[in-house]
Every structure is written in structure tokens, then in C-alpha cells.
N, C-alpha and C. Protein backbone atom coordinates (compact mmCIF):
# COMPACT_ATOMS: atom_id res chain seq x y z
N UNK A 1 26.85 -2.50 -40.50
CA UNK A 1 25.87 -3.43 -39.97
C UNK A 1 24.48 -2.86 -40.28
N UNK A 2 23.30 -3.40 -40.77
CA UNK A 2 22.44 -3.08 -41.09
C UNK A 2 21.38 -2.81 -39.51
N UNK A 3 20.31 -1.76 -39.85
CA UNK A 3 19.43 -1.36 -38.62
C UNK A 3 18.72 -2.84 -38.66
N UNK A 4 18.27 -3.05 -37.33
CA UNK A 4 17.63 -4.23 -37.46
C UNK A 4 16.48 -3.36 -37.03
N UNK A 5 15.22 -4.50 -37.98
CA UNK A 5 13.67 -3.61 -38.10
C UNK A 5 13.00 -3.77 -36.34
N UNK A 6 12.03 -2.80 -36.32
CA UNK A 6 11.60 -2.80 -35.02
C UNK A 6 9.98 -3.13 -35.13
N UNK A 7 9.99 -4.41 -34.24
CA UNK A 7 8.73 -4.88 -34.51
C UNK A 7 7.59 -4.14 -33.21
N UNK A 8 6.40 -3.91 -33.58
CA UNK A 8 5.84 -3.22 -32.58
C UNK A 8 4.57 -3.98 -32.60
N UNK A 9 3.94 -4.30 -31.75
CA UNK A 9 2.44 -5.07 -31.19
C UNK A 9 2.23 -4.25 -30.88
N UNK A 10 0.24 -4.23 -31.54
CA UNK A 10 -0.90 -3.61 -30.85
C UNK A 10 -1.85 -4.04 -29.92
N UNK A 11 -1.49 -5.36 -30.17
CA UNK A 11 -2.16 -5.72 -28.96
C UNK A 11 -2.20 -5.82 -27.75
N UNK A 12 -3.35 -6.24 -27.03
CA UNK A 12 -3.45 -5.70 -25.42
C UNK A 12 -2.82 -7.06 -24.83
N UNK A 13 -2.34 -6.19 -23.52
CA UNK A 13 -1.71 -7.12 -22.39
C UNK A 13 -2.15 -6.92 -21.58
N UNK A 14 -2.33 -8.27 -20.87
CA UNK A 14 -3.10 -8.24 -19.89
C UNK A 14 -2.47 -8.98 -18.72
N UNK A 15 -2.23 -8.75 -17.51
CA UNK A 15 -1.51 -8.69 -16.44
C UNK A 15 -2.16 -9.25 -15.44
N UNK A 16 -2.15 -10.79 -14.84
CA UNK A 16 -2.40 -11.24 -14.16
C UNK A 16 -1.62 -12.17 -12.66
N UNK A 17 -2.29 -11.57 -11.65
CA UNK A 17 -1.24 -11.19 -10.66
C UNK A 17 -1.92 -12.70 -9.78
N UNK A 18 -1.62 -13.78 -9.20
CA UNK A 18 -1.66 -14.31 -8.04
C UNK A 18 -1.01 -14.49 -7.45
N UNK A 19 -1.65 -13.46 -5.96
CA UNK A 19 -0.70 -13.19 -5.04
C UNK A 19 -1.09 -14.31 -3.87
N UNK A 20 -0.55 -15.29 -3.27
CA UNK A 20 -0.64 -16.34 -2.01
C UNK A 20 -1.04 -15.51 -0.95
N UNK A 21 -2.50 -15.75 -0.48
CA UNK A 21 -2.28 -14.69 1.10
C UNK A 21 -2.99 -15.33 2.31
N UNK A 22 -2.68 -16.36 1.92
CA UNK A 22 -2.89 -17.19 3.17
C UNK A 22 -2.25 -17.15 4.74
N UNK A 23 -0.94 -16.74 4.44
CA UNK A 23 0.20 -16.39 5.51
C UNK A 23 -0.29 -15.18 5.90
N UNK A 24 -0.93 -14.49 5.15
CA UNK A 24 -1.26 -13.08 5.31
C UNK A 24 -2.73 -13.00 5.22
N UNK A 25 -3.49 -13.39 5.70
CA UNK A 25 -4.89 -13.40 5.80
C UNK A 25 -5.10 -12.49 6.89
N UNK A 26 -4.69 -12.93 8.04
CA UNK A 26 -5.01 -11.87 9.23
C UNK A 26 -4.84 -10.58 9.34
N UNK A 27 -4.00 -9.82 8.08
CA UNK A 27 -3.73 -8.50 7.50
C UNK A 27 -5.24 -8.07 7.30
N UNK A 28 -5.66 -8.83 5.79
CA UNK A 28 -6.91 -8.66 5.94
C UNK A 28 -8.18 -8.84 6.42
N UNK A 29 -8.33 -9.71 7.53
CA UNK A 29 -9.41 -10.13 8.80
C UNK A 29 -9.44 -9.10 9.77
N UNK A 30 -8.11 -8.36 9.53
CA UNK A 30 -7.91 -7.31 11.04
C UNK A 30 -8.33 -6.09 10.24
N UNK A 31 -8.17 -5.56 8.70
CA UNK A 31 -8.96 -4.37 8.45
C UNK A 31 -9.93 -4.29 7.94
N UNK A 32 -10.66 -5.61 8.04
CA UNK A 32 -12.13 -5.61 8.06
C UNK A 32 -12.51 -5.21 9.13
N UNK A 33 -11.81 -5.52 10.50
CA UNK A 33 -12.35 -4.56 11.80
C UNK A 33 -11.96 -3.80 11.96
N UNK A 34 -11.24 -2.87 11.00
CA UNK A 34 -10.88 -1.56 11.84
C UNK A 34 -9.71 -1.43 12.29
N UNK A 35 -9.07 -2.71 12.41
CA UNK A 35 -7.54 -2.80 13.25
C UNK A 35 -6.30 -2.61 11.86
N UNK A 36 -5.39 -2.28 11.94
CA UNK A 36 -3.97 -2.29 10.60
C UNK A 36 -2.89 -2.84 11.45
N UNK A 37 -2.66 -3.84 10.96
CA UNK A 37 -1.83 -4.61 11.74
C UNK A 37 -0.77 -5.30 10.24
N UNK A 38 0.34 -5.55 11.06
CA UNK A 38 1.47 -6.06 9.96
C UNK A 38 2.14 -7.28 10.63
N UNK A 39 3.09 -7.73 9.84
CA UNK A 39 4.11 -8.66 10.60
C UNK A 39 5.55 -8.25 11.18
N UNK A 40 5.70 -8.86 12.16
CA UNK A 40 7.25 -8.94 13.06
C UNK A 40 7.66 -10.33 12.86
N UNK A 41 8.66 -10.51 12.52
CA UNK A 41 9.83 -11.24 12.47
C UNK A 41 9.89 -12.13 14.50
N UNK A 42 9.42 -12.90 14.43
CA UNK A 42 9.79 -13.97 15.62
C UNK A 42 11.17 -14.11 15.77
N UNK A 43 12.32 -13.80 14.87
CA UNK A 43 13.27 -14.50 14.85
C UNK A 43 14.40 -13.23 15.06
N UNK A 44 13.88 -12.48 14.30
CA UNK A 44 14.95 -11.00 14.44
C UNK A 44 14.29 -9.94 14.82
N UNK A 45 13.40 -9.63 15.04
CA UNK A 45 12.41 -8.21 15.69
C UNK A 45 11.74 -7.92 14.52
N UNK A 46 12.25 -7.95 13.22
CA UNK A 46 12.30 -7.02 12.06
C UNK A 46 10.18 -7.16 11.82
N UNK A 47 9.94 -5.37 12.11
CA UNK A 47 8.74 -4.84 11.57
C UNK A 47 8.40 -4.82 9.81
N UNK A 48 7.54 -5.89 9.15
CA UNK A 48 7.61 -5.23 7.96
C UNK A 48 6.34 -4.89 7.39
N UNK A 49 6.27 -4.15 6.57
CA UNK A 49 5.45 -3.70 5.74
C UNK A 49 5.59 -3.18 4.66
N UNK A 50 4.31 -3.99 3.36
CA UNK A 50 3.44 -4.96 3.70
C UNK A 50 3.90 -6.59 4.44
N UNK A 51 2.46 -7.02 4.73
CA UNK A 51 3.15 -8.12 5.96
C UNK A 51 3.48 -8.78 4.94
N UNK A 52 4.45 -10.20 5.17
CA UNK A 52 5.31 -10.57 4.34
C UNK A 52 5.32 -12.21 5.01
N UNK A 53 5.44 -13.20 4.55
CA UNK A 53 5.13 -14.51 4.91
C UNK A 53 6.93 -14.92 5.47
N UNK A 54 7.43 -14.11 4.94
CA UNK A 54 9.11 -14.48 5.31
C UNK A 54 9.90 -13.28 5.43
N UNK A 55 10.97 -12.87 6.94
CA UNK A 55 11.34 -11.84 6.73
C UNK A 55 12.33 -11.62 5.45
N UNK A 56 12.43 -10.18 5.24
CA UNK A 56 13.45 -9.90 4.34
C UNK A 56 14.70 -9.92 4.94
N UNK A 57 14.76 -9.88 6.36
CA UNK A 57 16.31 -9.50 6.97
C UNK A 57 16.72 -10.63 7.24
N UNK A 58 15.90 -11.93 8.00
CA UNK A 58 16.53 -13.44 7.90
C UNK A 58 16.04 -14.64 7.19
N UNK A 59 15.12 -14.30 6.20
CA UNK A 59 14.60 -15.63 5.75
C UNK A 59 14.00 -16.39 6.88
N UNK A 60 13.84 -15.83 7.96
CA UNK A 60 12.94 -16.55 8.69
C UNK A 60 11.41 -16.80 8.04
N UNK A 61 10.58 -17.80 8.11
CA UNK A 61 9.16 -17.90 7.86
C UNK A 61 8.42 -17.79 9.43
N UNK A 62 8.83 -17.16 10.46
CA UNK A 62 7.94 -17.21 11.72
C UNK A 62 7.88 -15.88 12.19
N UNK A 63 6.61 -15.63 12.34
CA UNK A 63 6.23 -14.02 12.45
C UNK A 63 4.93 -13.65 13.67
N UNK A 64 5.23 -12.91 14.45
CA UNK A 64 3.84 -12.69 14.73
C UNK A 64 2.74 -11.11 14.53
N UNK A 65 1.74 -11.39 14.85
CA UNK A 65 1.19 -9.86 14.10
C UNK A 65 1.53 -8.80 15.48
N UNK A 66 1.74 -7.35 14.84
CA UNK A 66 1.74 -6.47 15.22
C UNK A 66 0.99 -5.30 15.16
N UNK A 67 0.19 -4.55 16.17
CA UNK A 67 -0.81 -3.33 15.86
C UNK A 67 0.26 -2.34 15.41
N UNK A 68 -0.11 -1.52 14.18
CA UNK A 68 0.30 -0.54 13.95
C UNK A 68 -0.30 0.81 14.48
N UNK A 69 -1.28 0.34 14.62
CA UNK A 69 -2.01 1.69 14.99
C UNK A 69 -2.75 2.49 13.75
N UNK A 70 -3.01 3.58 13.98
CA UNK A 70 -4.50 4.25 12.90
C UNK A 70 -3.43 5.73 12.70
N UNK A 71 -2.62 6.28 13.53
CA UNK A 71 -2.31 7.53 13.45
C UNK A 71 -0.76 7.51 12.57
N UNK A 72 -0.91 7.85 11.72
CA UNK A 72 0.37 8.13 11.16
C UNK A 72 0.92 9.61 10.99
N UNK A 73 2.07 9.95 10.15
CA UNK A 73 2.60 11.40 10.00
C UNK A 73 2.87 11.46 8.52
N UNK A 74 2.43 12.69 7.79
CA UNK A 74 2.83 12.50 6.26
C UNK A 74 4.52 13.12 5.86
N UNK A 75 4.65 11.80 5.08
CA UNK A 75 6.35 11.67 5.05
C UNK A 75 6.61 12.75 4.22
N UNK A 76 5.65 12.06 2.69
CA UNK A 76 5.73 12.70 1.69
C UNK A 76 4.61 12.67 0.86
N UNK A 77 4.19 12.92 -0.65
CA UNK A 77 3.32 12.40 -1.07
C UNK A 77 3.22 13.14 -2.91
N UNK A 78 2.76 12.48 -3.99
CA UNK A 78 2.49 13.14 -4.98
C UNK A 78 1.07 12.81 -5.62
N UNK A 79 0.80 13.55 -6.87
CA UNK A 79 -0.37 13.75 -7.28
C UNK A 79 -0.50 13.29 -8.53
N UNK A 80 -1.24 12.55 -8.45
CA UNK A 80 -1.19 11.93 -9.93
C UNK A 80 -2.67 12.25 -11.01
N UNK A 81 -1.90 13.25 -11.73
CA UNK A 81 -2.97 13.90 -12.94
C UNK A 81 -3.44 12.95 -13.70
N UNK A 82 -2.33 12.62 -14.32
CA UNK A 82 -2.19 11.06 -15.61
C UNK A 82 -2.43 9.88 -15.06
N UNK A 83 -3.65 9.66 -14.93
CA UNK A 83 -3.78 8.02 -14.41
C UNK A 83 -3.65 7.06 -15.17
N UNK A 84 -2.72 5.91 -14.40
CA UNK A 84 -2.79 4.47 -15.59
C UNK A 84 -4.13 4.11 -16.21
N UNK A 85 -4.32 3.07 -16.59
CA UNK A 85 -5.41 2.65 -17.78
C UNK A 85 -5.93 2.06 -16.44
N UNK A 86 -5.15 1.58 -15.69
CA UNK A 86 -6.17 0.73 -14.58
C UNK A 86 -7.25 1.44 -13.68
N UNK A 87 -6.97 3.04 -13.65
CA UNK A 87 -7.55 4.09 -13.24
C UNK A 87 -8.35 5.28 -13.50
N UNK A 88 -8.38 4.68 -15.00
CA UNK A 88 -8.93 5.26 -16.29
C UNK A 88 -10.32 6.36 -15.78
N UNK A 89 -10.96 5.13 -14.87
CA UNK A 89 -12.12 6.21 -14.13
C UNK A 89 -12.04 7.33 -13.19
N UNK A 90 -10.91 6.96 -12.56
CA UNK A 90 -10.79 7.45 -11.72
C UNK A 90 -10.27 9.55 -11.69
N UNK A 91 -10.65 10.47 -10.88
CA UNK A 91 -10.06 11.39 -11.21
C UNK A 91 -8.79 11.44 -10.51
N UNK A 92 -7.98 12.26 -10.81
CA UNK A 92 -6.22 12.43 -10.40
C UNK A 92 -6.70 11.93 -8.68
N UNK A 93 -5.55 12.24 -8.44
CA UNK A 93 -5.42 11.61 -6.94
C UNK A 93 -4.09 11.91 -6.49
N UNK A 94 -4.25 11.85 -4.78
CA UNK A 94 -2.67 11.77 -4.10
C UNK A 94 -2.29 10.97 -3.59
N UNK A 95 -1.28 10.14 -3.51
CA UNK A 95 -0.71 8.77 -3.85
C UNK A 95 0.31 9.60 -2.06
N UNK A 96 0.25 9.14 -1.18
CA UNK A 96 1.02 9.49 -0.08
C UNK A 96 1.97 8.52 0.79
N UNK A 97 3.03 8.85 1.31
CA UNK A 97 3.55 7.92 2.58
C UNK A 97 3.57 8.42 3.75
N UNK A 98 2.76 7.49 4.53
CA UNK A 98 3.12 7.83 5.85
C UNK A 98 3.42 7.04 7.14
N UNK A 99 4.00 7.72 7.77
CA UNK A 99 5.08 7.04 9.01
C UNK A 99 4.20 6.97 10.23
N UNK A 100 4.04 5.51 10.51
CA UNK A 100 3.98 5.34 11.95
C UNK A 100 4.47 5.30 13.06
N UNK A 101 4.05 5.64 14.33
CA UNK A 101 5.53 5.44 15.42
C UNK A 101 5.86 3.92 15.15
N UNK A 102 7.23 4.34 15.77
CA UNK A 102 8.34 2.85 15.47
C UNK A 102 9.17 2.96 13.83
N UNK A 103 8.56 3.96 13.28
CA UNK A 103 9.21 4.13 11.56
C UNK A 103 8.94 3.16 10.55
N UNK A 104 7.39 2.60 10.72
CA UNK A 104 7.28 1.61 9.64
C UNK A 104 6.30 2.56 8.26
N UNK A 105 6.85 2.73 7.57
CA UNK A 105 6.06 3.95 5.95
C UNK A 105 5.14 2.75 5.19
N UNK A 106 4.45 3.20 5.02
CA UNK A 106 3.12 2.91 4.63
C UNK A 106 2.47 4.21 2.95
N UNK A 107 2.47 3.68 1.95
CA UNK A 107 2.14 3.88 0.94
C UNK A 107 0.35 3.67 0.97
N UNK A 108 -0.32 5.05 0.61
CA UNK A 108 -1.71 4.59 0.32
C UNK A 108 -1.97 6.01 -0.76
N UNK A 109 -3.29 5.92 -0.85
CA UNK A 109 -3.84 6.83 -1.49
C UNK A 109 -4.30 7.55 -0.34
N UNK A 110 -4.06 9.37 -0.52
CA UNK A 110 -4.46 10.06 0.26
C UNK A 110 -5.99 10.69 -0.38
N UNK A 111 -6.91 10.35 0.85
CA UNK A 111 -8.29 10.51 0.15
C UNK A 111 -8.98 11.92 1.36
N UNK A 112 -9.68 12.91 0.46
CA UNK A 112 -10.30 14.06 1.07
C UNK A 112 -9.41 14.59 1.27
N UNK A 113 -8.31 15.17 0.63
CA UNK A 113 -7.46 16.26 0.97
C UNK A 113 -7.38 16.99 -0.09
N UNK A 114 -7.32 18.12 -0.09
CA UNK A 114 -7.19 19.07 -1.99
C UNK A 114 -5.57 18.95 -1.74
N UNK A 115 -5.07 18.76 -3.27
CA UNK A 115 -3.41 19.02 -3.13
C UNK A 115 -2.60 20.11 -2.72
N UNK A 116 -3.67 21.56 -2.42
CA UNK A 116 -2.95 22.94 -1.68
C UNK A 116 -2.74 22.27 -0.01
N UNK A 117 -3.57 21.41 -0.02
CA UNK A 117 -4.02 21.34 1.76
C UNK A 117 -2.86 19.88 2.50
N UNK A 118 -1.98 19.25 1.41
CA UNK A 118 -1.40 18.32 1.92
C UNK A 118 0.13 18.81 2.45
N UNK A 119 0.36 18.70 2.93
CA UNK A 119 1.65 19.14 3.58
C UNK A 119 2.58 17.66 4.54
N UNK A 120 3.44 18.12 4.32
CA UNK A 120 4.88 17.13 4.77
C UNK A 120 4.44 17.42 6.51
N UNK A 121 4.71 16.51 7.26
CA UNK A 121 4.31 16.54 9.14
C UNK A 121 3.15 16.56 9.21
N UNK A 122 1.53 16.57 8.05
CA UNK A 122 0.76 16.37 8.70
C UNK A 122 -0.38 15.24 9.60
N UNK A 123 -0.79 14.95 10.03
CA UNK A 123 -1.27 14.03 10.93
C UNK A 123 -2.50 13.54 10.10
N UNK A 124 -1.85 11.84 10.02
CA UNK A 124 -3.03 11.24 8.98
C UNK A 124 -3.48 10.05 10.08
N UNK A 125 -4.95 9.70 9.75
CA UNK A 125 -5.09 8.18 9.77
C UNK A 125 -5.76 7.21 9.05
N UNK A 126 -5.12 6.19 8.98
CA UNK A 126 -5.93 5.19 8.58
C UNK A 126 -6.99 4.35 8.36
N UNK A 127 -7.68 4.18 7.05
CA UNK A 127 -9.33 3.67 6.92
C UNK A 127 -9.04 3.03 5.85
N UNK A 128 -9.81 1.74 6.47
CA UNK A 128 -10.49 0.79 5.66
C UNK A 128 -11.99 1.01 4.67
N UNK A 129 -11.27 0.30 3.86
CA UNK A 129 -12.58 0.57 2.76
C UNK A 129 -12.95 -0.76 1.95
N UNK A 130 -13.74 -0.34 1.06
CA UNK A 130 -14.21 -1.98 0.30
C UNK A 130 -14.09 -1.14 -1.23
N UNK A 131 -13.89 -2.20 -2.02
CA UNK A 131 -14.50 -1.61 -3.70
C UNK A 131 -15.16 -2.31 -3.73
N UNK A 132 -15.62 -2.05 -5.41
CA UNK A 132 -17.35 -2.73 -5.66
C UNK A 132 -17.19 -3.71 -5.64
N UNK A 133 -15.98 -4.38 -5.84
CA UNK A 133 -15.91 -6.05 -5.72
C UNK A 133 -16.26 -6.52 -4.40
N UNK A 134 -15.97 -5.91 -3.81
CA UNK A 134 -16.06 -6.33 -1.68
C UNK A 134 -15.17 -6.34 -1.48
N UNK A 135 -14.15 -6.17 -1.91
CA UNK A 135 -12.39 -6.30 -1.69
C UNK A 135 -12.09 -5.10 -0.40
N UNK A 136 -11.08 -5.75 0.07
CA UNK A 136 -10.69 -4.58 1.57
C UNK A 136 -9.56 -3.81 0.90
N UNK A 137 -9.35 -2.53 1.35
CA UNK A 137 -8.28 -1.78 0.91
C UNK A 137 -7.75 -0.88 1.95
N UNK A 138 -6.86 -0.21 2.06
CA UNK A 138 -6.84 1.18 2.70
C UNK A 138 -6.82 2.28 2.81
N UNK A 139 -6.82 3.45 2.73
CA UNK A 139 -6.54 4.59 2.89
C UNK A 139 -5.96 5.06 3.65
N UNK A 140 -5.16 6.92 3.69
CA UNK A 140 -5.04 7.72 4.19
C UNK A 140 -6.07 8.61 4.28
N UNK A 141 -6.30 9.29 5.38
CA UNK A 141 -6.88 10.47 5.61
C UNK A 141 -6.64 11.64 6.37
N UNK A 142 -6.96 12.79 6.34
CA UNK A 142 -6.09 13.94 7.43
C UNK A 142 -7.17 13.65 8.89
N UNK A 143 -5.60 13.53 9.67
CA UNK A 143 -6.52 13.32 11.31
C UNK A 143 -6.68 14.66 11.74
């Protein structure tokens, strides 16, 4: 059977994401103040995060919000030397999870910590931030 030839593109791709967050607006209305709040499941208890317009455990669509709180615990976390192209500016960074009471993990960027100084059990919290766009985001930080 003959190799079949391998075609390769140089050109750029470009990746465009619309995400619906209307169901999920109050995610971001609440860390514009300061508050981190997610969704609960009306129908089965189920905590999720990120908030989610429908649970994953029943296909329910009825939810109400829940405070998570600001204090978390670091689960785990790594460091990223090689940044994607989307981060091109950016210098390395630590990419962390951490656990709130009740056990809901939470993925952010861990910001102001040197990578000797991050350690597994330590006590983080949560901050809101903006980029240059005005966009809301979050962080980790050591509490």
C-alpha cells in the first residue's frame, strides 16, 4: 500500500469561543463585588463549579446561587515556563487548585507567590481582577 502524502497548513487558526452567560451572569455581578459565588442544583443539592446553567448530575436547569467564600486550601498546583501563544506576554506563571470548605476545587492562576514558596495545604484566597479589556477574572493568592 503506498504512504499516503501528509498535507501540512501554515496557516493561522483562529479560535472563537461564544460562551451563553446569561444563566450565569450573577457569577459575574457577584465578583465584581468581591463576593465568589457558584451554582447549586435546586433539584439534587449538587455544588458546581464553574456555575453551570444545568446540573451535570440531573439535567436539571434550576439552580440557586451559593457563597463560596474567599478562603480556600492549595490542593495542588504547576508552573508554567512555556506559555501558549495566547500568553505570549505573559511571564511563566502558577496555574493552581484550590479547595473550598464543602470540597468544591477551583482552578486559577496563582498570583504573588515564587514557585519555592507554593506548597500543597497552603491557605489561599480569592481576588477579583479586571484585564485591560474590563473583563472580570479571578485569582488565587496566599492568605
Amino acid at each position: 500500500m503506498p504512504d499516503q502524502p501528509v498535507l501540512h497548513s501554515r496557516r493561522s487558526l483562529t479560535l472563537r469561543f461564544d460562551i451563553p452567560i446569561s444563566k450565569t451572569q450573577e457569577f459575574w455581578a457577584a465578583l465584581k463585588e468581591g463576593r465568589f459565588v457558584t451554582t447549586k442544583c435546586a433539584r439534587c443539592g449538587k455544588v458546581t463549579f464553574p456555575p453551570q446553567a444545568d446540573c451535570p448530575n440531573c439535567m436539571a436547569s434550576e439552580f440557586t446561587w451559593t457563597e463560596l467564600g474567599r478562603e480556600a486550601t492549595l490542593v495542588t498546583f504547576t508552573y508554567v515556563q512555556i506559555t501558549p501563544a495566547s500568553f505570549v506576554d505573559s511571564d511563566p506563571y502558577i496555574i493552581a487548585i484550590g479547595e473550598f470548605p464543602g470540597g468544591t476545587k477551583v482552578l486559577a492562576w496563582l498570583e504573588g507567590t515564587k514557585l519555592e514558596e507554593a506548597k500543597p495545604g497552603m491557605k489561599l484566597r480569592v481576588e477579583a481582577r479586571s484585564s485591560k479589556e474590563g473583563s472580570p477574572y479571578y485569582v488565587f493568592v496566599a492568605a
